[in-house]
Protein backbone atom coordinates (compact mmCIF):
# COMPACT_ATOMS: atom_id res chain seq x y z
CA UNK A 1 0.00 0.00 0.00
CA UNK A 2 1.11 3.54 -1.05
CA UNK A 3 1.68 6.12 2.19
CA UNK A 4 -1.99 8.68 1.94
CA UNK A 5 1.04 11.23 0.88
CA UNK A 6 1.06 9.71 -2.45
CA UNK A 7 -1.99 7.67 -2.76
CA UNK A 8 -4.41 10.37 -1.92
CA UNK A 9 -2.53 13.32 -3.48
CA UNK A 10 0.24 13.02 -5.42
CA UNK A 11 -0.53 9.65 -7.57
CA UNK A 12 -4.58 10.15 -7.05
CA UNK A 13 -6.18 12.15 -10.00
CA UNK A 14 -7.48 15.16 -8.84
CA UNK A 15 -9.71 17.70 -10.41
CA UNK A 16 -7.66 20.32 -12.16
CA UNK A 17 -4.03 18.87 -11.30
CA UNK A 18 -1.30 18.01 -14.21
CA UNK A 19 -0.15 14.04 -13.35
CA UNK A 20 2.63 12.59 -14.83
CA UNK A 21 0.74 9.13 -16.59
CA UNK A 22 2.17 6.16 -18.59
CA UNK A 23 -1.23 5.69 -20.31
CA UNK A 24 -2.87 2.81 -22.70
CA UNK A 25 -4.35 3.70 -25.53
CA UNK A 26 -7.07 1.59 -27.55
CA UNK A 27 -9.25 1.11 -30.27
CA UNK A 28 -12.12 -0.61 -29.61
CA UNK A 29 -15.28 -1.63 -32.17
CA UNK A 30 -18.89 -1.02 -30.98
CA UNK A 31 -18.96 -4.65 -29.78
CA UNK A 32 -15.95 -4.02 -27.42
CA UNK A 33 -13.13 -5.81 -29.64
CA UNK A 34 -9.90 -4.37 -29.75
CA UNK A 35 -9.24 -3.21 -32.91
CA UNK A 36 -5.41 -2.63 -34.15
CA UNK A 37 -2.60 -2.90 -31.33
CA UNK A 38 -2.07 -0.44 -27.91
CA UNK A 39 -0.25 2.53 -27.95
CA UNK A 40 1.47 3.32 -24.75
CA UNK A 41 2.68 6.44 -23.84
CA UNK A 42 4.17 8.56 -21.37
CA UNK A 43 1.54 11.48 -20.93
CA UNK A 44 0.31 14.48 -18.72
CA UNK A 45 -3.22 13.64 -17.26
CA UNK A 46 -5.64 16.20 -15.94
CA UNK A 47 -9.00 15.12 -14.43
CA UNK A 48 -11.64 17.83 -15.39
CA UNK A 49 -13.68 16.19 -12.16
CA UNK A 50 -14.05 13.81 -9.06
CA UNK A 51 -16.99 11.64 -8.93
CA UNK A 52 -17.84 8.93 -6.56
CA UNK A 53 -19.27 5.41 -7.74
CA UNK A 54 -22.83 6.41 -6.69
CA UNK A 55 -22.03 9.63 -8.97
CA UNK A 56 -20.74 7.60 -12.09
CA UNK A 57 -24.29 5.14 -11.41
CA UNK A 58 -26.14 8.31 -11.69
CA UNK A 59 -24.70 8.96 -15.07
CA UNK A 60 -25.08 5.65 -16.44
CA UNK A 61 -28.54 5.80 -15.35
CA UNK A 62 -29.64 8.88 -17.29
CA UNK A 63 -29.83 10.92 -14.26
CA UNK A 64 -27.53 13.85 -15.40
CA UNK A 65 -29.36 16.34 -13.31
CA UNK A 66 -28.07 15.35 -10.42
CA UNK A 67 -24.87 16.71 -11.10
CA UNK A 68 -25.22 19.96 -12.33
CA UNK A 69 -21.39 21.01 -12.14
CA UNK A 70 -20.57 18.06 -14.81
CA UNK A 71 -19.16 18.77 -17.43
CA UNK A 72 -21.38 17.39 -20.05
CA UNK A 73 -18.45 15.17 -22.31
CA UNK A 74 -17.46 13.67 -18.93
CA UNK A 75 -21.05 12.54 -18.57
CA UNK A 76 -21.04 11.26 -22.49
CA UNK A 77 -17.76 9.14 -21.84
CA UNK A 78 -19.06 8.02 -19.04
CA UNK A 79 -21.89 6.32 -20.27
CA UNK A 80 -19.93 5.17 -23.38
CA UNK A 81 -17.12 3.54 -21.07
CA UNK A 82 -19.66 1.89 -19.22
CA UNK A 83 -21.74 0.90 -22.29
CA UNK A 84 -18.02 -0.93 -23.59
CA UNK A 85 -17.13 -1.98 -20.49
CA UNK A 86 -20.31 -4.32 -19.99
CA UNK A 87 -19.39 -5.44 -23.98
CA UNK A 88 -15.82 -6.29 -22.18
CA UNK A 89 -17.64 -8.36 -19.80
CA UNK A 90 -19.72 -10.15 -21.75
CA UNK A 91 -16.83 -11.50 -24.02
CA UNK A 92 -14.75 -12.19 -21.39
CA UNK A 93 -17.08 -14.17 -18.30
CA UNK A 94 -19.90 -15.53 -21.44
CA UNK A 95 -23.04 -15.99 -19.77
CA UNK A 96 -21.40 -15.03 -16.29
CA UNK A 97 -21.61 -11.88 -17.34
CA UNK A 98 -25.27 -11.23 -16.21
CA UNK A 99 -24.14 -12.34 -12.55
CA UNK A 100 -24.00 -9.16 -10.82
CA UNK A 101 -24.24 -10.57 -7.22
CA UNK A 102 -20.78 -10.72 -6.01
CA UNK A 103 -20.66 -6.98 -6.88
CA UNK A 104 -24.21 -6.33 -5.22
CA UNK A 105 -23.33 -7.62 -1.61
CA UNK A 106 -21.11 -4.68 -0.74
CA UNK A 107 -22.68 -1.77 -2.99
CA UNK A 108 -26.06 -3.16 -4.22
CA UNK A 109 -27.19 -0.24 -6.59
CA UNK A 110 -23.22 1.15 -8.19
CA UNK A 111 -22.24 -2.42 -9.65
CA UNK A 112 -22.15 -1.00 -13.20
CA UNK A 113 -19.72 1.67 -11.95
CA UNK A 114 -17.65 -0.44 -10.42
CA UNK A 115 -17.64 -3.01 -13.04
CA UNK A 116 -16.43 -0.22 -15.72
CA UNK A 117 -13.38 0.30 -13.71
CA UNK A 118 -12.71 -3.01 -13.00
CA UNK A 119 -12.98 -3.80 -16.73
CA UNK A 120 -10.81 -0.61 -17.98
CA UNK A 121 -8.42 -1.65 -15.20
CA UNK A 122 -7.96 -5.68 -16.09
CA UNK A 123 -7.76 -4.51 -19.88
CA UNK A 124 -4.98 -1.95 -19.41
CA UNK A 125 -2.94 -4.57 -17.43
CA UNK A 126 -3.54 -7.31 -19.91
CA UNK A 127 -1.90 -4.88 -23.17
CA UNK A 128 1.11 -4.09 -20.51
CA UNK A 129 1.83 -7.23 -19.06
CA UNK A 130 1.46 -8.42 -22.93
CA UNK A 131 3.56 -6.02 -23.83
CA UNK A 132 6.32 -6.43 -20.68
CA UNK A 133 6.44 -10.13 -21.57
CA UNK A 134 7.20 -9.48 -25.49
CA UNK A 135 10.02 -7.19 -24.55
CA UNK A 136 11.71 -8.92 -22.23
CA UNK A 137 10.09 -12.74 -22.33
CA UNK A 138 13.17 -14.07 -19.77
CA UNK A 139 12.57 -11.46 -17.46
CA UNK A 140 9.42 -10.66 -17.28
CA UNK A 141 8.28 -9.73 -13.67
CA UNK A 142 5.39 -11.80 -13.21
CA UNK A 143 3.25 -12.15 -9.77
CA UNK A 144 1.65 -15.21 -9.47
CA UNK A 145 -1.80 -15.79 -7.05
CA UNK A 146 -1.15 -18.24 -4.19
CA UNK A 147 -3.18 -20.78 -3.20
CA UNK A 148 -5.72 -20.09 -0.90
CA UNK A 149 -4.79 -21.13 2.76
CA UNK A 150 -6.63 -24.50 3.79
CA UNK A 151 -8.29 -23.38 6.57
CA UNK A 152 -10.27 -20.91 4.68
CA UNK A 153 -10.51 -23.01 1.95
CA UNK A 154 -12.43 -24.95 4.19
CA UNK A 155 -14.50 -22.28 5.34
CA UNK A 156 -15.34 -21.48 1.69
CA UNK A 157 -16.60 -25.07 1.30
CA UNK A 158 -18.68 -25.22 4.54
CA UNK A 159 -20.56 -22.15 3.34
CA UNK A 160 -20.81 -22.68 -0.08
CA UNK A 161 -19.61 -26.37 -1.09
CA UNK A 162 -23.64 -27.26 -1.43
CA UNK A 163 -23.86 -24.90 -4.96
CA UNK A 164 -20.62 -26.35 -6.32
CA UNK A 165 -22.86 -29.50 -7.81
CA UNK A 166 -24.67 -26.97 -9.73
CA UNK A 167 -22.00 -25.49 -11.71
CA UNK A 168 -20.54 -27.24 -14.58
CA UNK A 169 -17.42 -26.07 -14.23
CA UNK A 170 -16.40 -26.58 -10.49
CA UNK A 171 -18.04 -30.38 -10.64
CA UNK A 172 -15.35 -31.18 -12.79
CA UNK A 173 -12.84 -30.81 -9.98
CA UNK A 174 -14.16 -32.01 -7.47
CA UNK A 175 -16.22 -35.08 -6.08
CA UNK A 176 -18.34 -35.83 -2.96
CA UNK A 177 -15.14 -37.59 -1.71
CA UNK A 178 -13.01 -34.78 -2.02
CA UNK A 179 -15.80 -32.12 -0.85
CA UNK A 180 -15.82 -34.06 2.43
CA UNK A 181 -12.35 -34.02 2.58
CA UNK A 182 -11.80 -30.64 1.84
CA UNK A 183 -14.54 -29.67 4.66
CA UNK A 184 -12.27 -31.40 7.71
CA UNK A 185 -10.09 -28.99 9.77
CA UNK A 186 -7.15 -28.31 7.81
CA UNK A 187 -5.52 -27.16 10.61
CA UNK A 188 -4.90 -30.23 12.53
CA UNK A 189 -2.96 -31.54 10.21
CA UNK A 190 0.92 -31.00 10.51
CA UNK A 191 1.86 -32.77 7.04
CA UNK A 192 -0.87 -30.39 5.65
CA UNK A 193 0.49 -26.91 7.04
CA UNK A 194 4.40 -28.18 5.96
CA UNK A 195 3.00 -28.80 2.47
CA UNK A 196 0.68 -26.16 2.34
CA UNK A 197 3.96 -23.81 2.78
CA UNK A 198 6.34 -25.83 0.47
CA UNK A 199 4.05 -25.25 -2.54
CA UNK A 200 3.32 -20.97 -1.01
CA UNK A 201 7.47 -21.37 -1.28
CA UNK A 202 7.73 -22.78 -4.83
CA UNK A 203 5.23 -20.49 -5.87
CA UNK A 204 6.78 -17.69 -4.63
CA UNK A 205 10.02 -18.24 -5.36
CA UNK A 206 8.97 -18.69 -9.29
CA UNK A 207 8.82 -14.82 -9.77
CA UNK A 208 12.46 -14.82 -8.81
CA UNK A 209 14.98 -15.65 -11.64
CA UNK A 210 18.68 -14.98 -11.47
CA UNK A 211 20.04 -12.58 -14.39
CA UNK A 212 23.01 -10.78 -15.86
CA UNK A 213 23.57 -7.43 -16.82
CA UNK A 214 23.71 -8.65 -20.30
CA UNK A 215 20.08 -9.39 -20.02
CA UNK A 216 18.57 -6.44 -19.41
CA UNK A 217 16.68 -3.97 -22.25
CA UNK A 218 15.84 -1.00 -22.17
CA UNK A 219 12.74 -0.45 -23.21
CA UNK A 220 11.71 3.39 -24.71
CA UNK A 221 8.26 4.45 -24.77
């Protein structure tokens, strides 16, 4: 986490200040393809204004009067963003898509605005880490997700293990053997905790990789 010095001033884009950006530009068709390759640049940013996710769902809901200070091209990308950005969705989750309610647990009535950053957000690091990898393919810093710890594994499958028959994907994976398995206390098992952090290890040290000055590009933008 960033100290509030930078993450709430500096590095946050505020209304009316010049930021120093390395932004992604793309193309994108009506159906929310991308169309042609990224262009990344370095760039100045300035926000014209601040608007919270309740503000943003106000906009994508056609309720523009609410926010009479707006200025009104902010309020037309808005909408278009979000209009892509549930395009984006759709082609990338399928029918999952339309399954808002992971979203609607914390912030019931903003889950379009919050879904049009988090699509913007996973596209932009998909073209750079794309990019980052074509560059420099031996180097590449990579982070990779670790396993989920078994003890809340376990709580996952106590409160939810009953719906994993009902999805096609998940009953794939795993049986009624290895449900009940999964569902003892992970925790009293020693030779579970050693191997639990023996493959948290491995995994971890897999974005390491030793180099040589030889190796290393510069890359311009």
């Amino acid at each position: 986490m960033l100290p509030c010095a930078l993450s709430e001033n500096h590095c946050s884009l505020l209304p009316g200040k010049d930021r120093l950006c390395l932004s992604v530009f793309l193309d994108m068709s009506e159906e929310g393809k991308l169309v042609g390759p990224p262009q990344i640049s370095r760039t100045i940013v300035r926000s014209s204004c601040q608007l919270t996710y309740s503000d943003a769902q106000k906009l994508i809901d056609g309720q523009e009067s609410y926010l009479h200070q707006l200025p009104k091209e902010a309020g037309e990308k808005i909408k278009g963003m979000s209009a892509l950005a549930q395009r984006r969705r759709k082609l990338r989750l399928g029918d999952s898509s339309f399954d808002h309610w992971s979203n609607s647990r914390d912030d019931p009535e903003n889950f379009e605005a919050h879904e049009l950053v988090e699509e913007m957000m996973l596209l932009a690091n998909e073209e750079i880490a794309k990019f980052i990898s074509t560059q420099m393919p031996e180097i590449a810093p990579l982070r990779t997700q670790l396993p989920p710890k078994d003890h809340k594994l376990s709580d996952w499958v106590r409160q939810y293990g009953q719906f994993i028959k009902h999805s096609l994907f998940l009953r794939g994976f795993y049986s009624e053997e290895i449900l009940s398995e999964m569902t003892k206390d992970a925790r009293s098992s020693e030779s579970r905790r050693i191997q639990s952090a023996r493959v948290r290890l491995v995994q971890t040290l897999q974005c390491c990789r030793v180099w040589r000055q030889s190796q290393v590009t510069r890359i311009d933008l």
